[in-house]
Protein backbone atom coordinates (compact mmCIF):
# COMPACT_ATOMS: atom_id res chain seq x y z
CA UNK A 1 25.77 -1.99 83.96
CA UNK A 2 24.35 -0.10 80.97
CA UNK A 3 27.47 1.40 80.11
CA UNK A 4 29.47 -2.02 80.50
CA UNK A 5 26.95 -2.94 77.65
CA UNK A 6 27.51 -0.09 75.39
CA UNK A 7 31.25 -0.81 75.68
CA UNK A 8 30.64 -4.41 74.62
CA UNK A 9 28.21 -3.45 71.63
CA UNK A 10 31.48 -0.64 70.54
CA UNK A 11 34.09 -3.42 70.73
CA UNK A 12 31.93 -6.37 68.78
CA UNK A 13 31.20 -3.02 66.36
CA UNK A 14 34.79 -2.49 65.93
CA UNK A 15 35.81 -6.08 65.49
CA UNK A 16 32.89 -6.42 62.79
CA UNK A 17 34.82 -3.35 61.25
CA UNK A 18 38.27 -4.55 61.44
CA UNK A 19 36.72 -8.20 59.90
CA UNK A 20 35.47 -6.45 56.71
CA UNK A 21 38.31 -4.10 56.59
CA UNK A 22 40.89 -6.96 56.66
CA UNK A 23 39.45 -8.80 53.86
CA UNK A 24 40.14 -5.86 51.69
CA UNK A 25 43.86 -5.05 52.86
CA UNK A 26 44.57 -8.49 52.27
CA UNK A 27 43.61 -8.56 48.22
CA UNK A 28 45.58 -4.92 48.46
CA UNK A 29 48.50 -6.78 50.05
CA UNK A 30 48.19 -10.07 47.68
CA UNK A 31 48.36 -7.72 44.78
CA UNK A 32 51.24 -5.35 45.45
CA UNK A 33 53.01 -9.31 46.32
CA UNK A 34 52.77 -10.16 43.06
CA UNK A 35 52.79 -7.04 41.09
CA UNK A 36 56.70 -5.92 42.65
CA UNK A 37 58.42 -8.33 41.69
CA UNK A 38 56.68 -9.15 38.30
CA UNK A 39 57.71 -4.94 37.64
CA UNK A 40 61.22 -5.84 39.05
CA UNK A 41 61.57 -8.97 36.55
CA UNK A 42 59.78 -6.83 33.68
CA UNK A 43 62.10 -4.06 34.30
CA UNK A 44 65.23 -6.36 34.81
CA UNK A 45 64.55 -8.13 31.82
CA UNK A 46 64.39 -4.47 29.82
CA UNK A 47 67.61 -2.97 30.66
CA UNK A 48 69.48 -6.37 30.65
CA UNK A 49 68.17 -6.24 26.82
CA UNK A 50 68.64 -2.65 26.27
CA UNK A 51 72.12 -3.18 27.67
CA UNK A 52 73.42 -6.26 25.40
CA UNK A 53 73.76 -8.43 28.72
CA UNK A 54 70.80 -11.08 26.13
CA UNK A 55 72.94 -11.08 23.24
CA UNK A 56 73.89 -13.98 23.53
CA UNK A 57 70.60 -15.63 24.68
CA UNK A 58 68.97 -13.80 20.98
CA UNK A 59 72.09 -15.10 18.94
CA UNK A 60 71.39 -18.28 20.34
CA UNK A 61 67.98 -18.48 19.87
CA UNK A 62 68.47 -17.26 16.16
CA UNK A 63 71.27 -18.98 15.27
CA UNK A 64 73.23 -16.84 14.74
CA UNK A 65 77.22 -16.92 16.04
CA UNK A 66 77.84 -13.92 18.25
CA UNK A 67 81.62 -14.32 17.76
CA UNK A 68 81.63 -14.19 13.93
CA UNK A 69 81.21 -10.73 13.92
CA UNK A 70 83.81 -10.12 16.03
CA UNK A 71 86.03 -12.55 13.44
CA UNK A 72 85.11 -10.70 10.22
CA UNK A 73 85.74 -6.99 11.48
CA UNK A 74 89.19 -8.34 12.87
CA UNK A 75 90.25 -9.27 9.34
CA UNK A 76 88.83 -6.49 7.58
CA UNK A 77 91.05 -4.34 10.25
CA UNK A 78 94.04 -6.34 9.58
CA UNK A 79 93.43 -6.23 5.39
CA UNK A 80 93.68 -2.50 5.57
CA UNK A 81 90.69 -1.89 4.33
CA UNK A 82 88.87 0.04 6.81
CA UNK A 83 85.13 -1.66 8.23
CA UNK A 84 82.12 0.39 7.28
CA UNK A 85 81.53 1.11 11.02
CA UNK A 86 85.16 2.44 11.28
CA UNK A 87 85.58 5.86 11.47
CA UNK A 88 88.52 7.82 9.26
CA UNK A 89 89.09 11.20 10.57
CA UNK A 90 91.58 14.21 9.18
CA UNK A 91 92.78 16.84 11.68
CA UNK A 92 93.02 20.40 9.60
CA UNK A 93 95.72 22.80 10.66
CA UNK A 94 93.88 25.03 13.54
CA UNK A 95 92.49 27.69 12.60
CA UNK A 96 92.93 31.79 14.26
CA UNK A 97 90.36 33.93 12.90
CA UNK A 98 89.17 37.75 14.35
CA UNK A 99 85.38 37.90 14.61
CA UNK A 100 83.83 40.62 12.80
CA UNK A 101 83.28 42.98 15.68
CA UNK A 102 81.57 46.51 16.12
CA UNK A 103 83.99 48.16 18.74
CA UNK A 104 87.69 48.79 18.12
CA UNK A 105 88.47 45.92 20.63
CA UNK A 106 89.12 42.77 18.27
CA UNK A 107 87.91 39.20 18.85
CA UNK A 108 89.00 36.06 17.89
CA UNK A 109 88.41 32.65 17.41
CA UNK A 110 90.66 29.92 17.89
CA UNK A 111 89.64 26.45 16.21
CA UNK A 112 90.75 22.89 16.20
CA UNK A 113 88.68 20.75 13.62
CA UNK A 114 88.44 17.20 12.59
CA UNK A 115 86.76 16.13 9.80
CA UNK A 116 85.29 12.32 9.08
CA UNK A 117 85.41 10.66 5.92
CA UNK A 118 84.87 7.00 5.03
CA UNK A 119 88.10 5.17 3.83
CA UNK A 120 91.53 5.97 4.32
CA UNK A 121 92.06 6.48 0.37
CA UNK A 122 89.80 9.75 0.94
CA UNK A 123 91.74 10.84 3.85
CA UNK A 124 94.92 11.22 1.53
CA UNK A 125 92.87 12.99 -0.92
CA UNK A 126 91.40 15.59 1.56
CA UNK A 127 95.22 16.53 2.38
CA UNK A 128 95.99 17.75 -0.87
CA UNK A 129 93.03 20.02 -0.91
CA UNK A 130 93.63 21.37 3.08
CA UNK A 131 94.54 24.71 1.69
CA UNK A 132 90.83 25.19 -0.31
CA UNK A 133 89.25 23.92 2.80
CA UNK A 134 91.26 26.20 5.11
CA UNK A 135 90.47 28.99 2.92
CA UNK A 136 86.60 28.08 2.72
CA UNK A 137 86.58 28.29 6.66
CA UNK A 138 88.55 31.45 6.91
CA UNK A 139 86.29 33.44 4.50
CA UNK A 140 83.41 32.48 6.30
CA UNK A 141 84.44 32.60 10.32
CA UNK A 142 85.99 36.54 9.57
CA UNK A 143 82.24 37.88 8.88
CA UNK A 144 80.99 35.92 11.81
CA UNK A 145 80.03 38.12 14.94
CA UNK A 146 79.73 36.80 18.62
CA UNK A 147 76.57 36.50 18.86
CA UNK A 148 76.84 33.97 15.86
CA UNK A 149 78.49 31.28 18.34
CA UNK A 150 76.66 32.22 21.01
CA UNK A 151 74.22 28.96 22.57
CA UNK A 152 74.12 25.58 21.56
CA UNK A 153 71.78 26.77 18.39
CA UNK A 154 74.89 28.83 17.21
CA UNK A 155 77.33 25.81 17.23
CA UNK A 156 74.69 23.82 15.08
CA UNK A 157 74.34 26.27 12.67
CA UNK A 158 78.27 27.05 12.37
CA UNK A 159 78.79 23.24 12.38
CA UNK A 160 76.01 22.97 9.39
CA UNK A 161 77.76 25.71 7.61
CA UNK A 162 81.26 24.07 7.69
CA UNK A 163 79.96 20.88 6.88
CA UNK A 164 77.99 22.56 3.59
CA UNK A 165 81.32 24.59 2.64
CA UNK A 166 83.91 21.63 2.95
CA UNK A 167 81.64 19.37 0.89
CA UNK A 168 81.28 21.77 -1.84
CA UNK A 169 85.37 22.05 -1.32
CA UNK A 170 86.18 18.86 -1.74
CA UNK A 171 83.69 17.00 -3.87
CA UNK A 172 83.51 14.45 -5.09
CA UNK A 173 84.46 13.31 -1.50
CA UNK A 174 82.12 13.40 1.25
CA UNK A 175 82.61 14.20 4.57
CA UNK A 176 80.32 12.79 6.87
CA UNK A 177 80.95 14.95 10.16
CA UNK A 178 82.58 18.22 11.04
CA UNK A 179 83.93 17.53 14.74
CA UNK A 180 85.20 20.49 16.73
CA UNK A 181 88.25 19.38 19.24
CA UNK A 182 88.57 23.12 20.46
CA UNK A 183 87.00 26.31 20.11
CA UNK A 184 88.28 29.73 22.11
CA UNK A 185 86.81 32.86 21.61
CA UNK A 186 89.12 35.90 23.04
């Protein structure tokens, strides 16, 4: 009989236990309820922003027409002026360099360039001065070595470097970006 009575003081132990444990799993529980989905809408409310999906919604709350835009860079297209966001780019003739190298064994580089400008009136401009640029680019890629071009730190700096020497080759014109469609070192 005694130990029938210590197994009835464990169990009304345990449910005490279980009583005071529940009370505190259920606030846990009650929390993470609410807190998911308010993250979920938080978050889904974020990228839909992030990702233009509200433009409307802030246009309309603004005033503003969403479709106007659209209207005015059509026309400004179709004018033949070029849009300020519109990009104006001039291939150059590519380019076949050899590397300034140490060993007999000669190295060269093979280039494709494009350069951007800001109207089309400048574009026509930079073709009658291809031949400085060219030249400009030649003098400097034949003292280059490989380890120049080696890493993304060596295209930078080559890309700054062209973009100071066609500037200073063309100017008063600016270009705004050297862009490299191919590059082959043998």
């Amino acid at each position: 009989m005694a130990d029938e009575d210590l197994e009835d003081e464990e169990d009304a132990e345990d449910d005490d236990g279980e009583g005071g444990g529940g009370g505190g799993g259920g606030s846990k529980k009650l929390i993470i309820i609410i807190a998911i989905p308010l993250l979920l809408l938080i978050g889904g409310g974020a990228a839909a922003y992030f990702l233009g999906l509200l433009d409307p919604v802030v246009a309309m709350v603004t005033g503003e027409d969403p479709a106007a835009d659209g209207e005015e860079g059509a026309e400004g297209a179709e004018g033949g002026a070029p849009m300020a966001d519109q990009a104006v780019f001039f291939d150059l003739p590519e380019l076949l360099v050899n590397l300034n190298s140490q060993g007999r064994r000669a190295v060269y580089l093979k280039m494709r360039i494009s350069l951007e400008v800001e109207t089309l009136a400048e574009q026509t401009q930079l073709e009658s001065l291809t031949p400085r640029v060219v030249d400009s680019f030649q003098v400097y890629l034949r003292e280059l070595r490989m380890d120049d071009l080696q890493g993304s730190a060596g295209m930078y700096r080559l890309e700054e470097e062209l973009m100071t020497r066609v500037n200073a080759a063309v100017a008063p014109i600016k270009v705004k970006d050297v862009l490299f469609k191919e590059m082959l070192v043998q």
